[in-house]
PDB file of N, CA and C in Angstrom:
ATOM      1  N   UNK A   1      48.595 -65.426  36.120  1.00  0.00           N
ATOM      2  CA  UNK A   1      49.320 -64.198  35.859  1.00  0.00           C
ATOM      3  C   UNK A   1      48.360 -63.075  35.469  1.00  0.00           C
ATOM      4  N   UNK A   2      47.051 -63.495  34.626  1.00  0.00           N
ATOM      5  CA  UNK A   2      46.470 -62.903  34.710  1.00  0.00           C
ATOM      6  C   UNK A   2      45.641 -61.764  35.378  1.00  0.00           C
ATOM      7  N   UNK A   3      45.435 -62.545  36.322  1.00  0.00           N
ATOM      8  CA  UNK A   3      44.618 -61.839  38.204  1.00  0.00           C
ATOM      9  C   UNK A   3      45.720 -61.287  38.620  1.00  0.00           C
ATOM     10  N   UNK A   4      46.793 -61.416  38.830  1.00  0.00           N
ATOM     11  CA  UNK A   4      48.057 -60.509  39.186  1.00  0.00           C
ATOM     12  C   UNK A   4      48.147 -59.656  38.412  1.00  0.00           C
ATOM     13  N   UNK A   5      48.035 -59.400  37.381  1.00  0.00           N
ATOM     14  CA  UNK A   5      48.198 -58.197  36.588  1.00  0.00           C
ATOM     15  C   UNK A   5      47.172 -57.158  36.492  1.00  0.00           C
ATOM     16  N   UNK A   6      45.360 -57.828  36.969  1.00  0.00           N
ATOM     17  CA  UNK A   6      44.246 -56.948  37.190  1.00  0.00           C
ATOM     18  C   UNK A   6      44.798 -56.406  38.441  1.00  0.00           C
ATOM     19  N   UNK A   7      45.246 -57.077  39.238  1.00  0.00           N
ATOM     20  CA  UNK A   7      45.479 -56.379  40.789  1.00  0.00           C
ATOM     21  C   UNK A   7      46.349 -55.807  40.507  1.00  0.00           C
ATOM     22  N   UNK A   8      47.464 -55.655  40.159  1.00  0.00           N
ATOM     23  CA  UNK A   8      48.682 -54.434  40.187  1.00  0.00           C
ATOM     24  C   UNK A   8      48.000 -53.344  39.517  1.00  0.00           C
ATOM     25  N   UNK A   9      47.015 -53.396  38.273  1.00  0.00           N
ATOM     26  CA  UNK A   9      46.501 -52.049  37.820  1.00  0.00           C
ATOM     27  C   UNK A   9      45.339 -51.752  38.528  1.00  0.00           C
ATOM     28  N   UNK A  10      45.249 -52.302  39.732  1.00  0.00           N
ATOM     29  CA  UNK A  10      43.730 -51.884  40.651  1.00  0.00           C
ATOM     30  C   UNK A  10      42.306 -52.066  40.168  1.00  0.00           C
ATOM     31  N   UNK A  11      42.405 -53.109  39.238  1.00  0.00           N
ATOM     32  CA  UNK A  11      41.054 -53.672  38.689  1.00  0.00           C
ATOM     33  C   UNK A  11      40.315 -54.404  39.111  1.00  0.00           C
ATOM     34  N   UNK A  12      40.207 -54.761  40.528  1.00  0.00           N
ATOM     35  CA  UNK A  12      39.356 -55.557  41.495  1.00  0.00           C
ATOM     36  C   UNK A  12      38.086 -56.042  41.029  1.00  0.00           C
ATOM     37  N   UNK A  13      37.670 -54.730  40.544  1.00  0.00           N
ATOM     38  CA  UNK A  13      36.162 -55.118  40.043  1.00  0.00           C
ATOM     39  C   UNK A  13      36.170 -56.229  38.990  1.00  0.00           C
ATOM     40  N   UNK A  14      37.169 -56.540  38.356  1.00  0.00           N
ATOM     41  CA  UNK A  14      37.434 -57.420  37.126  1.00  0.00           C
ATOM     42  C   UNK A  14      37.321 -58.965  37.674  1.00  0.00           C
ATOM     43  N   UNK A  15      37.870 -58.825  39.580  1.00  0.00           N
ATOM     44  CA  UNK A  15      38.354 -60.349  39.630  1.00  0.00           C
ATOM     45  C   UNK A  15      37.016 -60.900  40.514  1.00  0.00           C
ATOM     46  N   UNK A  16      36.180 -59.798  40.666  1.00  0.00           N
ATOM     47  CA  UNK A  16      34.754 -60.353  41.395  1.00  0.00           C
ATOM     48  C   UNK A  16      33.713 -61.607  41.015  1.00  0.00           C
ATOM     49  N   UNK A  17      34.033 -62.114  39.290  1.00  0.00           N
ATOM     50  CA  UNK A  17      32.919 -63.153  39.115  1.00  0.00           C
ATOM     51  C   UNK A  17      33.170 -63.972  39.181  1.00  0.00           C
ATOM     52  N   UNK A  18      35.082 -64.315  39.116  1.00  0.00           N
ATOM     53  CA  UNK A  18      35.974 -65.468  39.623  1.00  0.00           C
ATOM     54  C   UNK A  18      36.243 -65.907  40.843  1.00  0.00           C
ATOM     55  N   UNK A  19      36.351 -65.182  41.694  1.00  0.00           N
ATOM     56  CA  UNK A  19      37.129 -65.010  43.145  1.00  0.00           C
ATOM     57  C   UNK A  19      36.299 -63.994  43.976  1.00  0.00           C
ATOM     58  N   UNK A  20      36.387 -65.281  45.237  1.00  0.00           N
ATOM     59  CA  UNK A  20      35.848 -64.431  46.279  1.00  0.00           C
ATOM     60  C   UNK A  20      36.758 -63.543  47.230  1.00  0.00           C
ATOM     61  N   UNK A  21      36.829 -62.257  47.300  1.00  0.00           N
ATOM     62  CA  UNK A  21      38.430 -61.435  48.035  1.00  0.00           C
ATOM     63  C   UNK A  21      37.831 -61.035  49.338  1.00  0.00           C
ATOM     64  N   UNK A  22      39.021 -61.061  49.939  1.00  0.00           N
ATOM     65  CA  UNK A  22      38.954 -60.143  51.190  1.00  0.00           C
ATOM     66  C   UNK A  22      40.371 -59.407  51.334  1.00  0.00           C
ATOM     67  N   UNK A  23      40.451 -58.447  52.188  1.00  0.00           N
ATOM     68  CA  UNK A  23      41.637 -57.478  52.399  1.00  0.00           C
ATOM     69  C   UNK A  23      41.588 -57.639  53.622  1.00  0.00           C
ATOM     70  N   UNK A  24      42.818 -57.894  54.117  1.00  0.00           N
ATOM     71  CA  UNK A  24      43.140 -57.432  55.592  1.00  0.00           C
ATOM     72  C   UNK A  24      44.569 -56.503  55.901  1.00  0.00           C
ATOM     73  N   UNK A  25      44.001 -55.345  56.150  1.00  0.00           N
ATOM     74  CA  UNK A  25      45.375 -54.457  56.313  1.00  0.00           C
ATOM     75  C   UNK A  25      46.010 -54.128  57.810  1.00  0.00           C
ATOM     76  N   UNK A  26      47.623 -53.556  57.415  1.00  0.00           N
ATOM     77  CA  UNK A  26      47.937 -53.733  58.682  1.00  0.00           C
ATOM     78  C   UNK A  26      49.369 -52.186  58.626  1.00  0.00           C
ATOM     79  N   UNK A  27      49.906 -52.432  59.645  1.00  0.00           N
ATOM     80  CA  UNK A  27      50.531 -51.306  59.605  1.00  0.00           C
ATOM     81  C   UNK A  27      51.782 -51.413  58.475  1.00  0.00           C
ATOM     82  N   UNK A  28      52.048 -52.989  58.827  1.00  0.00           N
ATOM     83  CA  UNK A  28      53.592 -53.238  57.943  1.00  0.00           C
ATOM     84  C   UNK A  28      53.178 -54.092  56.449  1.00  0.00           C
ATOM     85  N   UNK A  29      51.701 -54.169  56.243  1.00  0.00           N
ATOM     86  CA  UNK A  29      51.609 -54.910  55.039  1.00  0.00           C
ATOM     87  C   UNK A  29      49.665 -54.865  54.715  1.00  0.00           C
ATOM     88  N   UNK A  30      49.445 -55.081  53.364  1.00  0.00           N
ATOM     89  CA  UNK A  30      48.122 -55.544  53.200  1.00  0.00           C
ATOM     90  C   UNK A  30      47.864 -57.133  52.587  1.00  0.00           C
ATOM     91  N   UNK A  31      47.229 -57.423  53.036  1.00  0.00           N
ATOM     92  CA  UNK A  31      46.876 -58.572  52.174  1.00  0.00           C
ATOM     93  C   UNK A  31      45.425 -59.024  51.412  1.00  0.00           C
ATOM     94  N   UNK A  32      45.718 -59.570  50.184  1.00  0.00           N
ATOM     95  CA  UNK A  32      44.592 -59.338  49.746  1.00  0.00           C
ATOM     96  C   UNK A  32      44.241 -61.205  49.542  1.00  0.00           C
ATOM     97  N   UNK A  33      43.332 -60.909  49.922  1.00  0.00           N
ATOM     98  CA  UNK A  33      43.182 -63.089  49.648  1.00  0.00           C
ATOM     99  C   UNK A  33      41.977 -63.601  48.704  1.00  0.00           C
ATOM    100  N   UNK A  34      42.364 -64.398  47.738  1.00  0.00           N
ATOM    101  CA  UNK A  34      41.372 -64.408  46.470  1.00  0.00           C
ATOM    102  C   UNK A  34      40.828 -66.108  46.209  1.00  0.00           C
ATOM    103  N   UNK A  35      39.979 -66.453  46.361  1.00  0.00           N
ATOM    104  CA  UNK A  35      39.097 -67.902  46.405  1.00  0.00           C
ATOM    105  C   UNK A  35      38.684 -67.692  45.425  1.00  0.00           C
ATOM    106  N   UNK A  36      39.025 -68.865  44.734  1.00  0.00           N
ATOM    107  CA  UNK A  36      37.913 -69.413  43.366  1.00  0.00           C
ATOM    108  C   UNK A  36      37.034 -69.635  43.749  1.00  0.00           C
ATOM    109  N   UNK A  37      35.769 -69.021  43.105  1.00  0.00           N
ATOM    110  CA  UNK A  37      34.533 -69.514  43.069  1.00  0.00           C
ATOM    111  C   UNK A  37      34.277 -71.099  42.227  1.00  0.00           C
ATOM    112  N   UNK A  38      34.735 -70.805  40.923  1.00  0.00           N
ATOM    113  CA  UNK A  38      34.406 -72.012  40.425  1.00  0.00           C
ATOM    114  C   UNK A  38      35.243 -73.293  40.525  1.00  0.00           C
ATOM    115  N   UNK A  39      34.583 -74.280  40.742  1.00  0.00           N
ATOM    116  CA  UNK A  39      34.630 -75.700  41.269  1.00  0.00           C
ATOM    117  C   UNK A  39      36.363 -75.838  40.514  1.00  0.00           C
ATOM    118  N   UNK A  40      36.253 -76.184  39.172  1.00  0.00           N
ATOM    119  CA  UNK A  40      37.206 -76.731  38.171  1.00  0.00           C
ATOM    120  C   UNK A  40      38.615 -75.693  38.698  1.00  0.00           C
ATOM    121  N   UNK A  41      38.402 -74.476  38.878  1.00  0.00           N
ATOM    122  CA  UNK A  41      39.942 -73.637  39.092  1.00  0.00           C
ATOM    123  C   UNK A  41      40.193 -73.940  40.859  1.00  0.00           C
ATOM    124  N   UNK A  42      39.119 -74.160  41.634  1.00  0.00           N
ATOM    125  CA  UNK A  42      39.865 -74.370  43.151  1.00  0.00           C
ATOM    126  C   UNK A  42      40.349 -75.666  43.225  1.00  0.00           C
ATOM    127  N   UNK A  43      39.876 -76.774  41.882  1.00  0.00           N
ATOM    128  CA  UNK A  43      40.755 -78.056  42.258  1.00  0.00           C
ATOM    129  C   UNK A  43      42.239 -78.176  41.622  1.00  0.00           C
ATOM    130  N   UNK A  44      42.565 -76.759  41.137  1.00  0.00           N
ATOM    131  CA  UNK A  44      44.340 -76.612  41.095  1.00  0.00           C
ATOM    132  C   UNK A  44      44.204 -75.802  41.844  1.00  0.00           C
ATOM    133  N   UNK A  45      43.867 -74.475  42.231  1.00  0.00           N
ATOM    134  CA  UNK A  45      44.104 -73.462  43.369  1.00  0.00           C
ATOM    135  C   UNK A  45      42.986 -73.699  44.252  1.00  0.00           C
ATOM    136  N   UNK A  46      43.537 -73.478  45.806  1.00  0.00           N
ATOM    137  CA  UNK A  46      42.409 -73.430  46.731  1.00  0.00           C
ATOM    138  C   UNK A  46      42.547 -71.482  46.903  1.00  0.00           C
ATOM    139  N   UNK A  47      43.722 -71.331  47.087  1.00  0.00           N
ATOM    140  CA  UNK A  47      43.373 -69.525  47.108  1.00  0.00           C
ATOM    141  C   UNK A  47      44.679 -68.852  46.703  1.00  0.00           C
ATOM    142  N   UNK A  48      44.868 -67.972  46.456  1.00  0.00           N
ATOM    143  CA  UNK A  48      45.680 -67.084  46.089  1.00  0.00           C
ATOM    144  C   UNK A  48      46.057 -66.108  46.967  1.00  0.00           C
ATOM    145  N   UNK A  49      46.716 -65.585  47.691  1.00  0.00           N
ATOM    146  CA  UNK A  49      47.197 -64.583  48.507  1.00  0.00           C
ATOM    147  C   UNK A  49      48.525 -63.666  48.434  1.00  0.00           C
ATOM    148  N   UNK A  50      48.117 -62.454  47.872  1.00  0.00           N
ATOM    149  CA  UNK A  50      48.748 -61.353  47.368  1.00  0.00           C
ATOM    150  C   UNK A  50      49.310 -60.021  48.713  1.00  0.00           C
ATOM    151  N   UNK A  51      50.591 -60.432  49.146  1.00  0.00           N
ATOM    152  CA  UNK A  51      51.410 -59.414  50.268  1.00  0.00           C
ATOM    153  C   UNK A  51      51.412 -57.802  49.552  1.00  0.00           C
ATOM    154  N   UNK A  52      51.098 -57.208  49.940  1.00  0.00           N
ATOM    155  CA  UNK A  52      51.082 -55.886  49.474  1.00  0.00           C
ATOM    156  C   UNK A  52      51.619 -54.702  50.474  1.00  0.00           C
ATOM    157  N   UNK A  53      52.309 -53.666  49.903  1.00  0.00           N
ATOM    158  CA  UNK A  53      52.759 -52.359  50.571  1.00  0.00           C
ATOM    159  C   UNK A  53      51.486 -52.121  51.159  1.00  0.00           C
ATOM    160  N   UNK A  54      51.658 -51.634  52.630  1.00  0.00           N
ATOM    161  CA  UNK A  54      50.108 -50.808  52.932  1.00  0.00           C
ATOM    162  C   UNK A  54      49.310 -49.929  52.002  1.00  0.00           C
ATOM    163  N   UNK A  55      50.507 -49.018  51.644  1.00  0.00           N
ATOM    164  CA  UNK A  55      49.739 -48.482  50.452  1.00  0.00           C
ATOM    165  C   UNK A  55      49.431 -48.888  49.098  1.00  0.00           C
ATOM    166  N   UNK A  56      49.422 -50.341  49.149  1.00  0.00           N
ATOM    167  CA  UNK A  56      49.290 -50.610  47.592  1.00  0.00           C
ATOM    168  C   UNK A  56      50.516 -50.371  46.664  1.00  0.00           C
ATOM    169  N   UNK A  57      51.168 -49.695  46.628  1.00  0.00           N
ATOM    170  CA  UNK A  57      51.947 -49.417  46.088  1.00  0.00           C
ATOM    171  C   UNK A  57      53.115 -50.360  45.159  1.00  0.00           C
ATOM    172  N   UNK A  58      53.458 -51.338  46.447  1.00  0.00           N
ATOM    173  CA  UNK A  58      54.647 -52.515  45.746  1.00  0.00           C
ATOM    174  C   UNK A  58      53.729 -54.192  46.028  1.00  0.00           C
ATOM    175  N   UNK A  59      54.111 -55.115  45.240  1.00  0.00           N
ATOM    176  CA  UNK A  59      54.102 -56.105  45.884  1.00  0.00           C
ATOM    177  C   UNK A  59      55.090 -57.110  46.685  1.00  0.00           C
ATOM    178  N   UNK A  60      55.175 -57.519  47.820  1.00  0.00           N
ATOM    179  CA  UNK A  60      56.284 -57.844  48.812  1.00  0.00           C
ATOM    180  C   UNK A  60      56.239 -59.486  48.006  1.00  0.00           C
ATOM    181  N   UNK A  61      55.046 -60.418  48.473  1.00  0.00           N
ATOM    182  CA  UNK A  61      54.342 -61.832  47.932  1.00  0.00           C
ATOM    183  C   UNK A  61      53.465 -62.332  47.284  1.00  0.00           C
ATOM    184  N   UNK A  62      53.694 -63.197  46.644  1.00  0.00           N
ATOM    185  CA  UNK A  62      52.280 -64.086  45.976  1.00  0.00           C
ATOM    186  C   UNK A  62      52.541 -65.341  46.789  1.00  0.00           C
ATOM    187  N   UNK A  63      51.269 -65.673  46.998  1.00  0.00           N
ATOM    188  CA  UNK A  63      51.186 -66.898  47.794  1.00  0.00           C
ATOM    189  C   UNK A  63      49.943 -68.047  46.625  1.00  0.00           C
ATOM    190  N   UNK A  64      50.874 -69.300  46.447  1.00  0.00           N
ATOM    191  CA  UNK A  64      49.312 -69.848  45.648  1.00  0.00           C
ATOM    192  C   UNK A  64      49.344 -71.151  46.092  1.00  0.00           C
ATOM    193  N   UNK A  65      47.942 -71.101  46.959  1.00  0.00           N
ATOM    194  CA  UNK A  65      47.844 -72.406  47.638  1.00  0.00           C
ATOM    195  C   UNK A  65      47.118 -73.649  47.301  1.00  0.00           C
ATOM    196  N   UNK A  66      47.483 -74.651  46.689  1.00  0.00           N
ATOM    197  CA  UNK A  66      47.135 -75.669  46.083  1.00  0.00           C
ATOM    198  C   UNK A  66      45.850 -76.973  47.462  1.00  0.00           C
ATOM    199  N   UNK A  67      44.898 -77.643  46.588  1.00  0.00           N
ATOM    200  CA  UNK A  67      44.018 -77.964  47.660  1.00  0.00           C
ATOM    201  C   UNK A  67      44.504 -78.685  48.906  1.00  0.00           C
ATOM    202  N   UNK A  68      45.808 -79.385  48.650  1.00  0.00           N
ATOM    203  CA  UNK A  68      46.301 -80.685  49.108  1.00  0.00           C
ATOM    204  C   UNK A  68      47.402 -79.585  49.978  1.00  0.00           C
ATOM    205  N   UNK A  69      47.163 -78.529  50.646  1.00  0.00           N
ATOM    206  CA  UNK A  69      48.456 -77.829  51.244  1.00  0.00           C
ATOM    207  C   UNK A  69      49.437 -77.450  50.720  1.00  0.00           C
ATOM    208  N   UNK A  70      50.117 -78.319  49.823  1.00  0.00           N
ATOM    209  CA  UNK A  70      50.986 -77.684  49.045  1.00  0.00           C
ATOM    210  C   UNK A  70      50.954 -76.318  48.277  1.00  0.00           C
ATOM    211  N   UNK A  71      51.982 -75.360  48.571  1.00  0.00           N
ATOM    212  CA  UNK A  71      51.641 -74.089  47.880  1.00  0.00           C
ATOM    213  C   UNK A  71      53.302 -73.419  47.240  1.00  0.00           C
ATOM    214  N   UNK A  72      53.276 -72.441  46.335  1.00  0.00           N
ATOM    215  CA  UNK A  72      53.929 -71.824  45.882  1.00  0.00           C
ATOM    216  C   UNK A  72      54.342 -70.354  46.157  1.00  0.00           C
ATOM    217  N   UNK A  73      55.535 -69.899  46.597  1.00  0.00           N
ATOM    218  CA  UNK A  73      55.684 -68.677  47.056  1.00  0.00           C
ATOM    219  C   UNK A  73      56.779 -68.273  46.041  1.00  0.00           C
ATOM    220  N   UNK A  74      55.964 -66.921  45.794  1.00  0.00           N
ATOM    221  CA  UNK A  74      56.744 -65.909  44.946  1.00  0.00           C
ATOM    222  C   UNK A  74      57.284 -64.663  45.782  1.00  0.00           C
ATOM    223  N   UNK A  75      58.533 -64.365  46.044  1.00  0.00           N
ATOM    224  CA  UNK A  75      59.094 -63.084  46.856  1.00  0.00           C
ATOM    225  C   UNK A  75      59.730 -62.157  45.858  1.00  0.00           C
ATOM    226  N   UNK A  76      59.044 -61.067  46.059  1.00  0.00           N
ATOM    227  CA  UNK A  76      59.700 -59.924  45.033  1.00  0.00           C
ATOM    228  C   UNK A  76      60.704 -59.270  45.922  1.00  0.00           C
ATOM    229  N   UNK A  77      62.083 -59.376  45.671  1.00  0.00           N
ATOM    230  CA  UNK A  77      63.157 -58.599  45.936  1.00  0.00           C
ATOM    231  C   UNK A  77      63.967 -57.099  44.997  1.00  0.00           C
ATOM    232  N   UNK A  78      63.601 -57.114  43.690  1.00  0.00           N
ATOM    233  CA  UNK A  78      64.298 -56.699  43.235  1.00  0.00           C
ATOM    234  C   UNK A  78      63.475 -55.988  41.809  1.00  0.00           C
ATOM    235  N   UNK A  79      62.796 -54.873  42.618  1.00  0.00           N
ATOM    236  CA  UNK A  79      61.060 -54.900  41.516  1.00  0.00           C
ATOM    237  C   UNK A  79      61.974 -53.829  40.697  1.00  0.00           C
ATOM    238  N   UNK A  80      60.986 -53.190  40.043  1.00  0.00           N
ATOM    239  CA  UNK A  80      61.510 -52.553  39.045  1.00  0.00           C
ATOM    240  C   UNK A  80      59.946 -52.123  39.008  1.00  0.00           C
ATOM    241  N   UNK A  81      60.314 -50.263  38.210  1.00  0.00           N
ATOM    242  CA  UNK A  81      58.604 -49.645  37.888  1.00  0.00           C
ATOM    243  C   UNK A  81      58.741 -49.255  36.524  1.00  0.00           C
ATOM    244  N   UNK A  82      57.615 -49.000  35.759  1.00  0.00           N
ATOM    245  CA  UNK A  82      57.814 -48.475  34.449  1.00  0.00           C
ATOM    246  C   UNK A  82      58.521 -49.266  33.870  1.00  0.00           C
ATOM    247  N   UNK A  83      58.468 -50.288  33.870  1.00  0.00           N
ATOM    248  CA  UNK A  83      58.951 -51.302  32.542  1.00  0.00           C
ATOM    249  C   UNK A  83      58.148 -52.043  31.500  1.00  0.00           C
ATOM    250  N   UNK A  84      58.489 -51.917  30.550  1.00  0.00           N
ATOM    251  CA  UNK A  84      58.117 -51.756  29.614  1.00  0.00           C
ATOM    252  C   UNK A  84      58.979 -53.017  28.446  1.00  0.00           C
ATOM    253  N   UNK A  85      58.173 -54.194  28.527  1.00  0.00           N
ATOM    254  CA  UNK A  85      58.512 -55.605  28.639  1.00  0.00           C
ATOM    255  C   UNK A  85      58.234 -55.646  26.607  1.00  0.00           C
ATOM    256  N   UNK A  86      59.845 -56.255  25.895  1.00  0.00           N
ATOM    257  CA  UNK A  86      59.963 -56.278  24.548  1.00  0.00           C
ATOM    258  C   UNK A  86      58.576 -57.185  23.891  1.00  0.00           C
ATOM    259  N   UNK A  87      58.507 -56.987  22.531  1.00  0.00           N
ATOM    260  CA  UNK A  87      57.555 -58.122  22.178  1.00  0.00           C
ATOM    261  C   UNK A  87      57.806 -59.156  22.693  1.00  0.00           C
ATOM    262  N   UNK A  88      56.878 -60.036  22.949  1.00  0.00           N
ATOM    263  CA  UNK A  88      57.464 -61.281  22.673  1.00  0.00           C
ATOM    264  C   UNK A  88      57.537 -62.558  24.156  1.00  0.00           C
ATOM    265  N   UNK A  89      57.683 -61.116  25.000  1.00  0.00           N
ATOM    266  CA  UNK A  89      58.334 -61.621  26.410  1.00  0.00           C
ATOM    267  C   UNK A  89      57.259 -62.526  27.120  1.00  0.00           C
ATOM    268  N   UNK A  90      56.015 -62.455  26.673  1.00  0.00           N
ATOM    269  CA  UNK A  90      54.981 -63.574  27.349  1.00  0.00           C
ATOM    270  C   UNK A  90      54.463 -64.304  26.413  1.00  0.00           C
ATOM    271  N   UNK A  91      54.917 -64.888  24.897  1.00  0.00           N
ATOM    272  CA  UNK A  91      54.452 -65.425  24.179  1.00  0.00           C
ATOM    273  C   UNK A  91      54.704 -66.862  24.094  1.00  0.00           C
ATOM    274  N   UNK A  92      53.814 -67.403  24.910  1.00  0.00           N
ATOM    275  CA  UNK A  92      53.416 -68.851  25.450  1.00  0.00           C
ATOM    276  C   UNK A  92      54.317 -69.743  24.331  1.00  0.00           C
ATOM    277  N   UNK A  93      54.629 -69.853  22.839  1.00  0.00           N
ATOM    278  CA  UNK A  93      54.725 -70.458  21.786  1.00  0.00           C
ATOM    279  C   UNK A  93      56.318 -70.648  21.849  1.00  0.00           C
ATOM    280  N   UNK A  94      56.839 -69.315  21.575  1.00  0.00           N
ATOM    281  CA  UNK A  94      58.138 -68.847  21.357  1.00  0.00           C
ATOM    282  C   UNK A  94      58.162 -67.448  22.511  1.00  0.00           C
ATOM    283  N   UNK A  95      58.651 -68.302  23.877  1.00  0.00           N
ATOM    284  CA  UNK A  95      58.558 -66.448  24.397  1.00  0.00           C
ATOM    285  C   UNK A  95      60.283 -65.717  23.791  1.00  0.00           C
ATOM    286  N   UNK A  96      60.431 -64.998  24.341  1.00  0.00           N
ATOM    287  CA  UNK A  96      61.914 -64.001  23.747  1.00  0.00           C
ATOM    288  C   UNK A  96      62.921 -64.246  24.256  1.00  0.00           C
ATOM    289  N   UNK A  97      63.841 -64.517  23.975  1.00  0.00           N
ATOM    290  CA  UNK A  97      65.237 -64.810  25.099  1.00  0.00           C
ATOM    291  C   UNK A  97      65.455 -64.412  26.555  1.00  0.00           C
ATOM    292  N   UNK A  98      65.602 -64.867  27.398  1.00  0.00           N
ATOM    293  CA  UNK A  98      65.690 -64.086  28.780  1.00  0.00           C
ATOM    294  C   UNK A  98      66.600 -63.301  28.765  1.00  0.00           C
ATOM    295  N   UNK A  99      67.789 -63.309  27.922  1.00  0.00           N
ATOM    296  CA  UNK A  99      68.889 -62.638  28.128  1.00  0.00           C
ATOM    297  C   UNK A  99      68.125 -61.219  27.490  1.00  0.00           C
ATOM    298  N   UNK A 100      67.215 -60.888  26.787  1.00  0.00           N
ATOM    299  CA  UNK A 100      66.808 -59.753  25.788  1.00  0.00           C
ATOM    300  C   UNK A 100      65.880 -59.121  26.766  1.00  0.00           C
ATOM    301  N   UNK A 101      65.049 -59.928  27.887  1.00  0.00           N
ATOM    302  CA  UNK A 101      63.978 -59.739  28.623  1.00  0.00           C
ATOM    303  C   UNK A 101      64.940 -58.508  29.858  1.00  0.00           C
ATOM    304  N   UNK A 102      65.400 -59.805  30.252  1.00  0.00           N
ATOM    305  CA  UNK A 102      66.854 -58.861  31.331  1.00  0.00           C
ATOM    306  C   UNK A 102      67.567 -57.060  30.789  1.00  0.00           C
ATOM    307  N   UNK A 103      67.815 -57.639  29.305  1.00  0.00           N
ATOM    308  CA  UNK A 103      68.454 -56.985  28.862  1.00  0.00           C
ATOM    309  C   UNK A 103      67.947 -55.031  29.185  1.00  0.00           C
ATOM    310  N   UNK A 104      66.026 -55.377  28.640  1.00  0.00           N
ATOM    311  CA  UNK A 104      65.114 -54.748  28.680  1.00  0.00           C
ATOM    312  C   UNK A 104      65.035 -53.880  30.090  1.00  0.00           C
ATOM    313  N   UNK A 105      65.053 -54.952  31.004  1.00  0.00           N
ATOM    314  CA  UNK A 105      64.436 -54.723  32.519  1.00  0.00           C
ATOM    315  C   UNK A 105      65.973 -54.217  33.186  1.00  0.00           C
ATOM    316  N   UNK A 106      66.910 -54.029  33.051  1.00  0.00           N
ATOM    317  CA  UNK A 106      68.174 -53.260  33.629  1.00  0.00           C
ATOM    318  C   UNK A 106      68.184 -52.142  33.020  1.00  0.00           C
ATOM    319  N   UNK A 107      67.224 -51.859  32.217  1.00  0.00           N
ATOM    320  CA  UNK A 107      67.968 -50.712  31.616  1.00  0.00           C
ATOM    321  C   UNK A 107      66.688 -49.519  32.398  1.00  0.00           C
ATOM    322  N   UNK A 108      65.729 -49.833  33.093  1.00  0.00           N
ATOM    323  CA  UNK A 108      64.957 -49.276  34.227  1.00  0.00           C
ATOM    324  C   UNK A 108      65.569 -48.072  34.945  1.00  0.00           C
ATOM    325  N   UNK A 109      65.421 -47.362  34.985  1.00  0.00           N
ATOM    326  CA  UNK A 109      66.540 -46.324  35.771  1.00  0.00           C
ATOM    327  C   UNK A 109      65.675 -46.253  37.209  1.00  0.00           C
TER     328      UNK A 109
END
C-alpha cells in the first residue's frame, strides 16, 4: 500500500531502490510495471502492475503478481478525490469502523 500511495502522489523517484519500473503508454491507458529488486520481496511479489488514466490522473487497476502465477486484481470503480480518511482508518492494531470510514468517504462531494 505503501508504493501505491508514492505513485498516486508522483513520487517515482522514491520507488527506484526497491523496484525496477517501466511505463508503457497508450491512447486508452498507461501502465506502469514495478519488479522487486530484492530477492526476499519478489518471493511474495514477482511484480506489481499499476493501470493508469493516460494522463495519470485516475487509477483504473492494481495488478499483484505472485511468483507461482497466481495474482491479485484490484478494480477501482467508484474513486473518490480529496478525501480525507478519519484517524484511525489504517491503524494495523485497531483500524476504525468501516461504517465511520464509509461514513467519511460519502460525504466527498
Amino acid at each position: 500500500m505503501e508504493q501505491i500511495a508514492l505513485i498516486h502522489q508522483g513520487k517515482l523517484d522514491a520507488l527506484t531502490n526497491d523496484f525496477t519500473m517501466s511505463v508503457a503508454t497508450g491512447k486508452d491507458m498507461t501502465v506502469l510495471k514495478l519488479a522487486p529488486k530484492e530477492e526476499t520481496m519478489r518471493s511474495m511479489m514477482s511484480s506489481l502492475e499499476v493501470q493508469l488514466q493516460p494522463d495519470f490522473s485516475a487509477t483504473r487497476e492494481v495488478l499483484m503478481y505472485e511468483p507461482g502465477g497466481d495474482f491479485t486484481r484490484i478494480i477501482f470503480t467508484r474513486e473518490r478525490h480529496n478525501v480525507t480518511f478519519p484517524a484511525g482508518t489504517f491503524d494495523q492494531t485497531k483500524p476504525l469502523d468501516i461504517a465511520a470510514v464509509r461514513a467519511a468517504v460519502d460525504h466527498v462531494p
